[in-house]
PDB file of N, CA and C in Angstrom:
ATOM      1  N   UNK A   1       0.853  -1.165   0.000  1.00  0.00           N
ATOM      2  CA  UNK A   1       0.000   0.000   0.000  1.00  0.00           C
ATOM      3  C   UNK A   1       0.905   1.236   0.000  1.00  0.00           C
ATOM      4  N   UNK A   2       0.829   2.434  -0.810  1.00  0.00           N
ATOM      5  CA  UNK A   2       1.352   3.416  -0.784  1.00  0.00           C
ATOM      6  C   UNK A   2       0.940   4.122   0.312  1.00  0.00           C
ATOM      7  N   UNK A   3       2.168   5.603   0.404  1.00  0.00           N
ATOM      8  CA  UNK A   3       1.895   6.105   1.241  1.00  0.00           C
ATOM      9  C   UNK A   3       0.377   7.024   1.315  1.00  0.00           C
ATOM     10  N   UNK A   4       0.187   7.700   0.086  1.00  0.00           N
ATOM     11  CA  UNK A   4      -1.598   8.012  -0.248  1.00  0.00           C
ATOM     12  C   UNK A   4      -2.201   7.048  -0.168  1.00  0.00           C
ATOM     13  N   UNK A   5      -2.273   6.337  -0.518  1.00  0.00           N
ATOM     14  CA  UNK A   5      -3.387   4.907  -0.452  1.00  0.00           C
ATOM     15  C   UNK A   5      -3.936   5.014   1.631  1.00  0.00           C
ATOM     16  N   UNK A   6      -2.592   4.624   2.164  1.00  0.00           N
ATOM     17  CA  UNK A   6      -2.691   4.985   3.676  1.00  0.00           C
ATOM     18  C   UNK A   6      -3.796   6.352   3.886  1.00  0.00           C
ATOM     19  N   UNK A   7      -2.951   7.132   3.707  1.00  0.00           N
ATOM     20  CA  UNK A   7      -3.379   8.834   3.978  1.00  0.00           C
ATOM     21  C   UNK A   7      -5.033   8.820   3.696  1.00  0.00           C
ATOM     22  N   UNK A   8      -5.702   7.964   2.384  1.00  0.00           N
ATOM     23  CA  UNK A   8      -6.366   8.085   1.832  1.00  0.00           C
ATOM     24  C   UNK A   8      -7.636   7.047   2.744  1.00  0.00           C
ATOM     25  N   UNK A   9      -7.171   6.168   3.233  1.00  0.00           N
ATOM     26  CA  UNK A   9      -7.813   5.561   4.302  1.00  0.00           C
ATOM     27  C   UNK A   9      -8.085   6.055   5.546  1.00  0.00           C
ATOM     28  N   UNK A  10      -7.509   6.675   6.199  1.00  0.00           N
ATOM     29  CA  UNK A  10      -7.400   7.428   7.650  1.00  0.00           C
ATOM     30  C   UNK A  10      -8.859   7.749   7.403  1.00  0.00           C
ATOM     31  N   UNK A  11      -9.615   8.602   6.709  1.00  0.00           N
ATOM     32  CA  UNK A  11     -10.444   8.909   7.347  1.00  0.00           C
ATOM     33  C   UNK A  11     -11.790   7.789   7.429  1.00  0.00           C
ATOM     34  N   UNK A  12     -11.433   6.295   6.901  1.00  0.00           N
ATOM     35  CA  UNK A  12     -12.215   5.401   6.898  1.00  0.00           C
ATOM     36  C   UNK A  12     -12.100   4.558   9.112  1.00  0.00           C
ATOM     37  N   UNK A  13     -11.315   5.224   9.219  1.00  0.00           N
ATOM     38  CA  UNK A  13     -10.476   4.393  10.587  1.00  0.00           C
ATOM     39  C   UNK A  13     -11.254   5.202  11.908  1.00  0.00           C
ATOM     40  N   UNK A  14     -12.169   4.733  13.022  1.00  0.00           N
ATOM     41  CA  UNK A  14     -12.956   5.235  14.138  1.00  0.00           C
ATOM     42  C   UNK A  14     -11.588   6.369  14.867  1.00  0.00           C
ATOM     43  N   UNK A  15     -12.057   6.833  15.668  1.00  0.00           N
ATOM     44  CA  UNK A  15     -11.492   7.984  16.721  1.00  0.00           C
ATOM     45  C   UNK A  15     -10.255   7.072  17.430  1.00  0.00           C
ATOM     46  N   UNK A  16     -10.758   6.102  17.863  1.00  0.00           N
ATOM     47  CA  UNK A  16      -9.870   5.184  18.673  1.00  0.00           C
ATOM     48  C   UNK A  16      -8.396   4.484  17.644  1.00  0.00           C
ATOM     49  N   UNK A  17      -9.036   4.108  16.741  1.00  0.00           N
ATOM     50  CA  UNK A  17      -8.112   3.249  15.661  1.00  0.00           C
ATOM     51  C   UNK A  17      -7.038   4.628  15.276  1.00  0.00           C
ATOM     52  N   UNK A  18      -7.421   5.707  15.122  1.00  0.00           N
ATOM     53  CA  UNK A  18      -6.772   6.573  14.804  1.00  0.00           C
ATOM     54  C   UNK A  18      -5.352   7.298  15.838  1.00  0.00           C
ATOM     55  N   UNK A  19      -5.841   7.270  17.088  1.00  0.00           N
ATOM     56  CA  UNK A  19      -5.008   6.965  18.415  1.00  0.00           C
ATOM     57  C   UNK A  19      -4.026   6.297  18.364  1.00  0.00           C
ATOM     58  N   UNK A  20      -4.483   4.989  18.151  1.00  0.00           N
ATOM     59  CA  UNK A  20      -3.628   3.955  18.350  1.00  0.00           C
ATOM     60  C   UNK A  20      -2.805   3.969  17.377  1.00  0.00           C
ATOM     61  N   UNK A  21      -2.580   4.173  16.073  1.00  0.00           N
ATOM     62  CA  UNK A  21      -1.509   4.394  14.711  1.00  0.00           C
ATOM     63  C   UNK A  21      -1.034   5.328  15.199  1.00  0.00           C
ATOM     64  N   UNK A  22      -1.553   6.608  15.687  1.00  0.00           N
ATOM     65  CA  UNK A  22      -0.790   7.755  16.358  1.00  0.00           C
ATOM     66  C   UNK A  22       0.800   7.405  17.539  1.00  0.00           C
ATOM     67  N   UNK A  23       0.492   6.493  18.566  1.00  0.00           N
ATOM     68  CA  UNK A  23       0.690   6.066  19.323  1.00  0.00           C
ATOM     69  C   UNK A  23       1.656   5.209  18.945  1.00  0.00           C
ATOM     70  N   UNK A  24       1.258   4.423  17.977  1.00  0.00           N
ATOM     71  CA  UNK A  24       2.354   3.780  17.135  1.00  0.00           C
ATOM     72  C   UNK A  24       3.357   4.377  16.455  1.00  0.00           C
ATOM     73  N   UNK A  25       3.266   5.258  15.772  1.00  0.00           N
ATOM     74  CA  UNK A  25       3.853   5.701  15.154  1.00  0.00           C
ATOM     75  C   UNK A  25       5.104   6.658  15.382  1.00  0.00           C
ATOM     76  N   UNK A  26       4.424   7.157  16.816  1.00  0.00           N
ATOM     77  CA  UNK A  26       5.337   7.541  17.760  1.00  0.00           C
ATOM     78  C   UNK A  26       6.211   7.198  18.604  1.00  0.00           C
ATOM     79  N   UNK A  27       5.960   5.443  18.888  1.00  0.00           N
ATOM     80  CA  UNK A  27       6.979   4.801  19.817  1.00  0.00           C
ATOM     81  C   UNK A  27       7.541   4.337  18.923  1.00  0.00           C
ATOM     82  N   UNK A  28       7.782   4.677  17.508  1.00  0.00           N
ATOM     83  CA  UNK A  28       9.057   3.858  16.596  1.00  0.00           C
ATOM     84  C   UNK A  28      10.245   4.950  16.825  1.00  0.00           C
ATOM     85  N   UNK A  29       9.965   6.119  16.884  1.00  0.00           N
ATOM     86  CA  UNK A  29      10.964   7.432  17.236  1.00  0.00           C
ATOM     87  C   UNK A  29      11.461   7.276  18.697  1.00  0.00           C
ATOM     88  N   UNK A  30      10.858   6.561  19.807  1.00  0.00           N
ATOM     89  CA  UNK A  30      11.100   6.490  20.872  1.00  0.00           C
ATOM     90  C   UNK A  30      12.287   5.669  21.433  1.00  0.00           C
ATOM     91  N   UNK A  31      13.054   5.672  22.208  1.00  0.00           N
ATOM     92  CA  UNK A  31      14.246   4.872  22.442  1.00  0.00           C
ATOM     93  C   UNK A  31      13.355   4.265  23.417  1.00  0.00           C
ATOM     94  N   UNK A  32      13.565   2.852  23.851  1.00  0.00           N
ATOM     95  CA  UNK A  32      13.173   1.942  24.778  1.00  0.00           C
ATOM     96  C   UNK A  32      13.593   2.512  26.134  1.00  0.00           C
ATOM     97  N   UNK A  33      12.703   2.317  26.810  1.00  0.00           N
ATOM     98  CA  UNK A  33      13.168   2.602  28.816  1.00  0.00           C
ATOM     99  C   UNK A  33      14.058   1.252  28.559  1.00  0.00           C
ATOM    100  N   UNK A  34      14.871   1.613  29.452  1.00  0.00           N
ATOM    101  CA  UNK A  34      15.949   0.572  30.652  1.00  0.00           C
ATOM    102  C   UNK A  34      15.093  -0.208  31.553  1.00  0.00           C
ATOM    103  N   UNK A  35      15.610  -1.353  32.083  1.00  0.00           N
ATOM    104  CA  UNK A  35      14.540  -1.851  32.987  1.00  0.00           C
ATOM    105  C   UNK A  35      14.059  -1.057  34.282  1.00  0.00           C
ATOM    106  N   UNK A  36      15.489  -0.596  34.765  1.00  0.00           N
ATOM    107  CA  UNK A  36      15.644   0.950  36.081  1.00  0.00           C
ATOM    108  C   UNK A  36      14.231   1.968  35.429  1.00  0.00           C
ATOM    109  N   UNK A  37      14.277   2.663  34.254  1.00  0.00           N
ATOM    110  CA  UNK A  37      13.494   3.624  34.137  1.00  0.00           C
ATOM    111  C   UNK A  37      12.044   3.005  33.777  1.00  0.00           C
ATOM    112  N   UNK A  38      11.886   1.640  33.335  1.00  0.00           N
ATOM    113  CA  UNK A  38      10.413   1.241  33.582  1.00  0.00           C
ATOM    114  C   UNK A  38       9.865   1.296  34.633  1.00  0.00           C
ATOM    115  N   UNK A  39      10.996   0.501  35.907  1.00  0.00           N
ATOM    116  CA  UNK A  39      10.302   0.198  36.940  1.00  0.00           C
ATOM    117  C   UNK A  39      10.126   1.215  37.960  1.00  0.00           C
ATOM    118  N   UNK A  40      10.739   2.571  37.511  1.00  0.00           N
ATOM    119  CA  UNK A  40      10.589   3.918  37.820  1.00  0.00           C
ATOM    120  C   UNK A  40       9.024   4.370  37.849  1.00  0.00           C
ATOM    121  N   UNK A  41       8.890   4.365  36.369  1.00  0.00           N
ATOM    122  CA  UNK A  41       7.710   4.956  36.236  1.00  0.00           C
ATOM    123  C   UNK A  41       6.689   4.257  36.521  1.00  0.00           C
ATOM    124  N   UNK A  42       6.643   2.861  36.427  1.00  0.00           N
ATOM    125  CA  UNK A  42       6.050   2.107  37.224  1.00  0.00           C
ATOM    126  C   UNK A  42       5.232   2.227  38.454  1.00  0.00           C
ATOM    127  N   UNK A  43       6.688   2.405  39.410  1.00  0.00           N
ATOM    128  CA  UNK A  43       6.580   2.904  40.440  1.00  0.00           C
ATOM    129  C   UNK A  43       5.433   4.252  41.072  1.00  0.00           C
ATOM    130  N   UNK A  44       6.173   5.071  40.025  1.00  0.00           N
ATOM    131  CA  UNK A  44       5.092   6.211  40.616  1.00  0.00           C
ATOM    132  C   UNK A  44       4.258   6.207  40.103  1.00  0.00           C
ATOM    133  N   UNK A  45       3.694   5.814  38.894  1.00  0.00           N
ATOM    134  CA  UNK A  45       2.469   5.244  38.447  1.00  0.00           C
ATOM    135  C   UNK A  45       1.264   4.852  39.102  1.00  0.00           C
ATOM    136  N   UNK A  46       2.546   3.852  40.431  1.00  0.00           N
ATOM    137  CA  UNK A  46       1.072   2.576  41.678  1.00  0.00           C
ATOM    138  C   UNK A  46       1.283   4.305  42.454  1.00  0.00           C
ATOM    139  N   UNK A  47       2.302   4.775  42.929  1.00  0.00           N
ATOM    140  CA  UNK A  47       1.746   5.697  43.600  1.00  0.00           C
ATOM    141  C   UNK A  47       0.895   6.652  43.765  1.00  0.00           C
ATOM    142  N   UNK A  48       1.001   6.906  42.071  1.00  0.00           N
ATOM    143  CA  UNK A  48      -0.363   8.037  41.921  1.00  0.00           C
ATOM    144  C   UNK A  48      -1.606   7.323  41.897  1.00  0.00           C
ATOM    145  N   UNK A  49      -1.799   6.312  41.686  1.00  0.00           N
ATOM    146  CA  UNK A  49      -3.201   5.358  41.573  1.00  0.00           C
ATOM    147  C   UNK A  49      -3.552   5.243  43.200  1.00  0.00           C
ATOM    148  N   UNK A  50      -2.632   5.469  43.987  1.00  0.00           N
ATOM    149  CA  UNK A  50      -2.492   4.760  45.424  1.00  0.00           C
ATOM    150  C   UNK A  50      -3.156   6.545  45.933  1.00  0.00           C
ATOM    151  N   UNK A  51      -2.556   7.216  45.808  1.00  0.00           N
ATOM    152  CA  UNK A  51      -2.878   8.947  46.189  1.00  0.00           C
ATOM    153  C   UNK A  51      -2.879   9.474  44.925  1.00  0.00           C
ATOM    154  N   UNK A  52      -4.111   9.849  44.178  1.00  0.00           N
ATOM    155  CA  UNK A  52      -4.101  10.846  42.893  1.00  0.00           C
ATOM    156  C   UNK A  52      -3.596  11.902  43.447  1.00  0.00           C
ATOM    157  N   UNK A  53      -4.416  12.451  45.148  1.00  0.00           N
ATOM    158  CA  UNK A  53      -4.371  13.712  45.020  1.00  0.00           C
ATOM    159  C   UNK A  53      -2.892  14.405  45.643  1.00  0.00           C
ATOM    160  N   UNK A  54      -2.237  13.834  45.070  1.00  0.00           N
ATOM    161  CA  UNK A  54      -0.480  13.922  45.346  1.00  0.00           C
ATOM    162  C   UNK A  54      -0.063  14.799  43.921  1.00  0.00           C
ATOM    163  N   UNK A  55      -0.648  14.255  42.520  1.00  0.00           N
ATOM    164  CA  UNK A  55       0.044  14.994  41.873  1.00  0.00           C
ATOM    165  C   UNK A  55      -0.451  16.529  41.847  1.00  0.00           C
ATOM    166  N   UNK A  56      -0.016  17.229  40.731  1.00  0.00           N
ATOM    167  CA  UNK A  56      -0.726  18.424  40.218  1.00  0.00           C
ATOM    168  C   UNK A  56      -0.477  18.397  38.569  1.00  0.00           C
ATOM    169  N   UNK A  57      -1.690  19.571  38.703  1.00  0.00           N
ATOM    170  CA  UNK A  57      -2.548  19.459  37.482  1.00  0.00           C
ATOM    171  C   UNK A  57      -1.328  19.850  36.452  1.00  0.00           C
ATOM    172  N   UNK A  58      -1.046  19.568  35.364  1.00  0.00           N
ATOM    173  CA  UNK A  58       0.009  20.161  34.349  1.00  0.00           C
ATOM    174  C   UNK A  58      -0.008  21.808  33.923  1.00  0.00           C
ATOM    175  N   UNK A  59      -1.209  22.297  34.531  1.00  0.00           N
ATOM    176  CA  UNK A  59      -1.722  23.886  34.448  1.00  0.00           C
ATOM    177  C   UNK A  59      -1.220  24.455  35.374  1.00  0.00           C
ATOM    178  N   UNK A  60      -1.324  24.128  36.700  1.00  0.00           N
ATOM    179  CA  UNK A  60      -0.730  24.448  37.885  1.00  0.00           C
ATOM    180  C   UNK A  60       1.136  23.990  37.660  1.00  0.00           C
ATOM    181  N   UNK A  61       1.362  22.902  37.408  1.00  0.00           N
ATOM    182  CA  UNK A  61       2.914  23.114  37.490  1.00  0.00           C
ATOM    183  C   UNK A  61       3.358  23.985  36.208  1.00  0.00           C
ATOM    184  N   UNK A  62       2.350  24.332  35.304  1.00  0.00           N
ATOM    185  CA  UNK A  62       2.876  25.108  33.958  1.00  0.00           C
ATOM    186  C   UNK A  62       2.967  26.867  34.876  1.00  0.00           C
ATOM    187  N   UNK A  63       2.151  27.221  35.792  1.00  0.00           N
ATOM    188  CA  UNK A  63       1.934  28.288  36.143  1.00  0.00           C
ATOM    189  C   UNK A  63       3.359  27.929  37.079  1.00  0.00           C
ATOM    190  N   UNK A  64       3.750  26.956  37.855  1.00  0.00           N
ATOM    191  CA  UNK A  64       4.846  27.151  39.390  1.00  0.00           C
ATOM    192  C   UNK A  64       6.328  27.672  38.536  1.00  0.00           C
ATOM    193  N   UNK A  65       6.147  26.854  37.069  1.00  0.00           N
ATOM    194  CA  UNK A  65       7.525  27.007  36.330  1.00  0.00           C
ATOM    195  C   UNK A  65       7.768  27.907  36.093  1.00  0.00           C
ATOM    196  N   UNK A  66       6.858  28.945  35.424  1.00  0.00           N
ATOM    197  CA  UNK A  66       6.476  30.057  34.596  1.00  0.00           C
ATOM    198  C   UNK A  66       6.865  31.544  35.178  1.00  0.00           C
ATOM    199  N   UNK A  67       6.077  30.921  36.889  1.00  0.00           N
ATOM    200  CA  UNK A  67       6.584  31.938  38.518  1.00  0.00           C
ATOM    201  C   UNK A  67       7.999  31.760  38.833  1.00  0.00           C
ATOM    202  N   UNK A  68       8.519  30.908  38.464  1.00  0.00           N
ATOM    203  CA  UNK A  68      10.237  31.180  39.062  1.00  0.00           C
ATOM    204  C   UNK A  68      11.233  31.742  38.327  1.00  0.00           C
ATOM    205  N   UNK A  69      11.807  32.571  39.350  1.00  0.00           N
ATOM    206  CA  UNK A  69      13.004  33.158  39.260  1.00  0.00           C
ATOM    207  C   UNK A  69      13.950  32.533  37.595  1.00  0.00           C
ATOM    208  N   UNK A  70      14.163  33.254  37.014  1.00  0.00           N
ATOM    209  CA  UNK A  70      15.416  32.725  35.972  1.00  0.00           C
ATOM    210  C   UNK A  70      17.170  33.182  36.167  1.00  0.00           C
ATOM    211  N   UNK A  71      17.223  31.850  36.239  1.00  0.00           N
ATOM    212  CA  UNK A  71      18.636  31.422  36.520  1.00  0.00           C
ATOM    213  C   UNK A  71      19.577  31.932  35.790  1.00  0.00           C
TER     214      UNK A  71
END
């Protein structure tokens, strides 16, 4: 299948199916975690499932970054 032929299908493919090629397509650019940095994120992963209300919102740490001093 060419690369139009592809292109030319996408919009035959649900919301979800479209994600997932996304998703794909993006962990081919990605270098693999180490077993250390899986079981990292892992880690805080069970922790945030364990206490959500530990993290913060990506709006709020976009505003804490935004407030500090430059180095």
């Amino acid at each position: 299948m060419s690369f139009n032929q592809v292109l030319d299908e996408l919009s035959a493919l649900t919301l979800e199916q479209r994600q997932v090629l996304i998703r794909k397509a993006v962990e081919l650019d990605d270098a693999p975690l180490s077993a250390a940095d899986e079981a990292l994120v892992e880690a805080r992963l069970a922790a945030h499932y364990t206490n959500p209300g530990s993290s913060v919102p990506l709006d709020e740490m976009k505003r804490r970054l935004r407030s500090r001093p430059k180095l």
